[in-house]
C-alpha atoms as a PDB file:
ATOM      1  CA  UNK A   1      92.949  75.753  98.848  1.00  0.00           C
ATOM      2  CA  UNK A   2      90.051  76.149 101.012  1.00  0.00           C
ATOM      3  CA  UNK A   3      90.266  79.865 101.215  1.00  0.00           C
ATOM      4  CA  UNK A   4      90.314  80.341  96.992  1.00  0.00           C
ATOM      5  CA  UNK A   5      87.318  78.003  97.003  1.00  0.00           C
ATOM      6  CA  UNK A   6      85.447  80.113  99.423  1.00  0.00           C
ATOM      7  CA  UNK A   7      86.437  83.003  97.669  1.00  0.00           C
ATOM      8  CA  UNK A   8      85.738  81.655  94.065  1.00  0.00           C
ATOM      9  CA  UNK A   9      82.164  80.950  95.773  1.00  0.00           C
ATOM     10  CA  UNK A  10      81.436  83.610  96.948  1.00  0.00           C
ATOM     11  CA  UNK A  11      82.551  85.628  93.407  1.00  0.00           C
ATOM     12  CA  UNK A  12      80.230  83.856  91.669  1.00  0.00           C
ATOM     13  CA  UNK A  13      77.262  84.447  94.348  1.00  0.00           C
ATOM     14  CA  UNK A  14      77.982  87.689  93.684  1.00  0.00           C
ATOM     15  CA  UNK A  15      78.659  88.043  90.245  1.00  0.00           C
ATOM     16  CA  UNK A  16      75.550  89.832  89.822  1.00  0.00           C
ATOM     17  CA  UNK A  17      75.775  92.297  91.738  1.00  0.00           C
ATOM     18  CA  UNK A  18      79.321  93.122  92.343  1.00  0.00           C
ATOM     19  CA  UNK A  19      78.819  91.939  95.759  1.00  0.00           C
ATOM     20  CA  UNK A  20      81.572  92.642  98.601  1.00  0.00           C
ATOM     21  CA  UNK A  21      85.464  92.633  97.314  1.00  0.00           C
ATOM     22  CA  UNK A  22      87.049  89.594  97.174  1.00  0.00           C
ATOM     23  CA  UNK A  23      90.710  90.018  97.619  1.00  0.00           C
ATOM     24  CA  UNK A  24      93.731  88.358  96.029  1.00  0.00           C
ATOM     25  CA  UNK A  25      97.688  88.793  96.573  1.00  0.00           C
ATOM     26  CA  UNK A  26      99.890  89.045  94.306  1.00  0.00           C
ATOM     27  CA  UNK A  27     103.906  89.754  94.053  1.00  0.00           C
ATOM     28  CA  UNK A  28     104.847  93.127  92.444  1.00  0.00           C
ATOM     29  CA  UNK A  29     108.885  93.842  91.646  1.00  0.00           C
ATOM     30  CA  UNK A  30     109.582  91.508  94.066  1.00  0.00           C
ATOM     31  CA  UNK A  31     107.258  92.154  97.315  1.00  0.00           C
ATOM     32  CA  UNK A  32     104.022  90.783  97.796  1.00  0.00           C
ATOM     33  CA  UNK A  33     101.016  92.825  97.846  1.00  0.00           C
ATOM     34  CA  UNK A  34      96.878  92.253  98.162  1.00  0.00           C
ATOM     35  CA  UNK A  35      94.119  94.154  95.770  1.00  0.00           C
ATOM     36  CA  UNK A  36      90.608  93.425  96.610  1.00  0.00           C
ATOM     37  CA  UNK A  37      87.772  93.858  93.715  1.00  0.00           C
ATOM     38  CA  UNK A  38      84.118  92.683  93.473  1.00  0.00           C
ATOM     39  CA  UNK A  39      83.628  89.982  91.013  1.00  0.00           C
ATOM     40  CA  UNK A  40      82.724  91.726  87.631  1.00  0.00           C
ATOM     41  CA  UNK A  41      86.510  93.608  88.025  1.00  0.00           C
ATOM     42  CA  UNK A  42      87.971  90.167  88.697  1.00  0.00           C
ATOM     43  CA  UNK A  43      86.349  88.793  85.719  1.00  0.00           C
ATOM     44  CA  UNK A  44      87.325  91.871  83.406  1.00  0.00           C
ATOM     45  CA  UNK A  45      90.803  91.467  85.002  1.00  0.00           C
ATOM     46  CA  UNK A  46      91.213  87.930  83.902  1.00  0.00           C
ATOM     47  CA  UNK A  47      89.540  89.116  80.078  1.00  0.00           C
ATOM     48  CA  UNK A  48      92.078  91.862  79.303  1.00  0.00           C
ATOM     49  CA  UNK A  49      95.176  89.469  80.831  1.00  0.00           C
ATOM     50  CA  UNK A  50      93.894  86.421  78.275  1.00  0.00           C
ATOM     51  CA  UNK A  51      93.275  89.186  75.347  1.00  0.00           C
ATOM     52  CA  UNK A  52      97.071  90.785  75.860  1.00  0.00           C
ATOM     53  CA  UNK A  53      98.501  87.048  76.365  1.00  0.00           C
ATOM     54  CA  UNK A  54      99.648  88.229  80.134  1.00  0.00           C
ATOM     55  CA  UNK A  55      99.173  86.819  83.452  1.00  0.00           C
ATOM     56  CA  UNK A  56      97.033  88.834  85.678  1.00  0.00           C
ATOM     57  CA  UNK A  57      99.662  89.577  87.990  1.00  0.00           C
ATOM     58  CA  UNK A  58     101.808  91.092  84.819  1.00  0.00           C
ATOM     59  CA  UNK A  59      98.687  93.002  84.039  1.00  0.00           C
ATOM     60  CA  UNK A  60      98.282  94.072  87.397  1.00  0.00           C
ATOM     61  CA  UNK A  61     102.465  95.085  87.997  1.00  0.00           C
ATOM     62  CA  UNK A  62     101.576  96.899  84.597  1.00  0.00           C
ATOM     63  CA  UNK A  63      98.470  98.864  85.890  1.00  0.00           C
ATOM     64  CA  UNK A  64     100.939  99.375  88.875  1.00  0.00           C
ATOM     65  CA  UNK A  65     103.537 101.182  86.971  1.00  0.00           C
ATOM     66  CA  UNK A  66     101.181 103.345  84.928  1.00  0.00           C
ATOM     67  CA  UNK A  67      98.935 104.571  88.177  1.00  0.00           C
ATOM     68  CA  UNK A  68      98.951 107.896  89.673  1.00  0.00           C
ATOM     69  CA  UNK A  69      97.992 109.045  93.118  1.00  0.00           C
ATOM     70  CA  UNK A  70      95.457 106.193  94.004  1.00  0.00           C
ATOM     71  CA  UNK A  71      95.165 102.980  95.478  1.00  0.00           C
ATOM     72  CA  UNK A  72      96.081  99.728  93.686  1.00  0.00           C
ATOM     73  CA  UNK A  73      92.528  98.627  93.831  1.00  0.00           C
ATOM     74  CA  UNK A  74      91.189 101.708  92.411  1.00  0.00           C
ATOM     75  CA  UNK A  75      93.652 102.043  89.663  1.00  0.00           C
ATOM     76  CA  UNK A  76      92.466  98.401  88.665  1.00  0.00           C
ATOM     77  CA  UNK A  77      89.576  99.679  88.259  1.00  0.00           C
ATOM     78  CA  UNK A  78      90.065 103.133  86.661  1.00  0.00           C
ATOM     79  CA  UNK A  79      92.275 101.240  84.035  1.00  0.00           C
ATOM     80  CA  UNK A  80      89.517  98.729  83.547  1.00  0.00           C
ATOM     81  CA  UNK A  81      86.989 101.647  82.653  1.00  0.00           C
ATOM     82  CA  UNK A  82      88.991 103.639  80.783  1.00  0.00           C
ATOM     83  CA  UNK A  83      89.560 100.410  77.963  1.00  0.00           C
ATOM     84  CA  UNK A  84      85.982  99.355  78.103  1.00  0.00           C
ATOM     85  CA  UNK A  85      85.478 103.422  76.995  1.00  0.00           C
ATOM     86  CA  UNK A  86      88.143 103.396  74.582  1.00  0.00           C
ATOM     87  CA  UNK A  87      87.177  99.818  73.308  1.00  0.00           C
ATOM     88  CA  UNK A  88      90.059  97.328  73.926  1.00  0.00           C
END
């Protein structure tokens, strides 16, 4: 409990800015597996879950199905820009 309060903390220090990644885990088809994004991506992360009624972590094992060649992290992130372009 500690650890997610540090971390909530610190995401909020550094909302601003991005700041440094703050990393979560999460479980994927069944094995466990850690992202890290700066706040702002958390924060969009946790939008587009509430908006398409999902959990993050179904979002996430969603983003994970549909990336290609890249890091989880950075497919977060790619999928996060390409629906703020396209407007969802």
């Amino acid at each position: 409990m500690a650890q997610r309060q540090g971390n909530a903390d610190h995401a909020r220090r550094s909302s601003g800015t991005g700041g440094r990644p703050v990393k979560r885990s999460f479980t994927i088809d069944g094995h466990r597996t850690s992202i890290s994004l700066e706040a702002p991506f958390w924060e969009a992360l946790k939008a587009a879950a509430v908006h398409d009624g999902v959990p993050v972590s179904r979002l996430i094992e969603r983003i994970d199905k549909e990336r290609e060649g890249c890091g989880l992290s950075s497919a977060v992130r790619m999928w996060l820009f390409a629906r703020r372009r396209d407007g969802s």
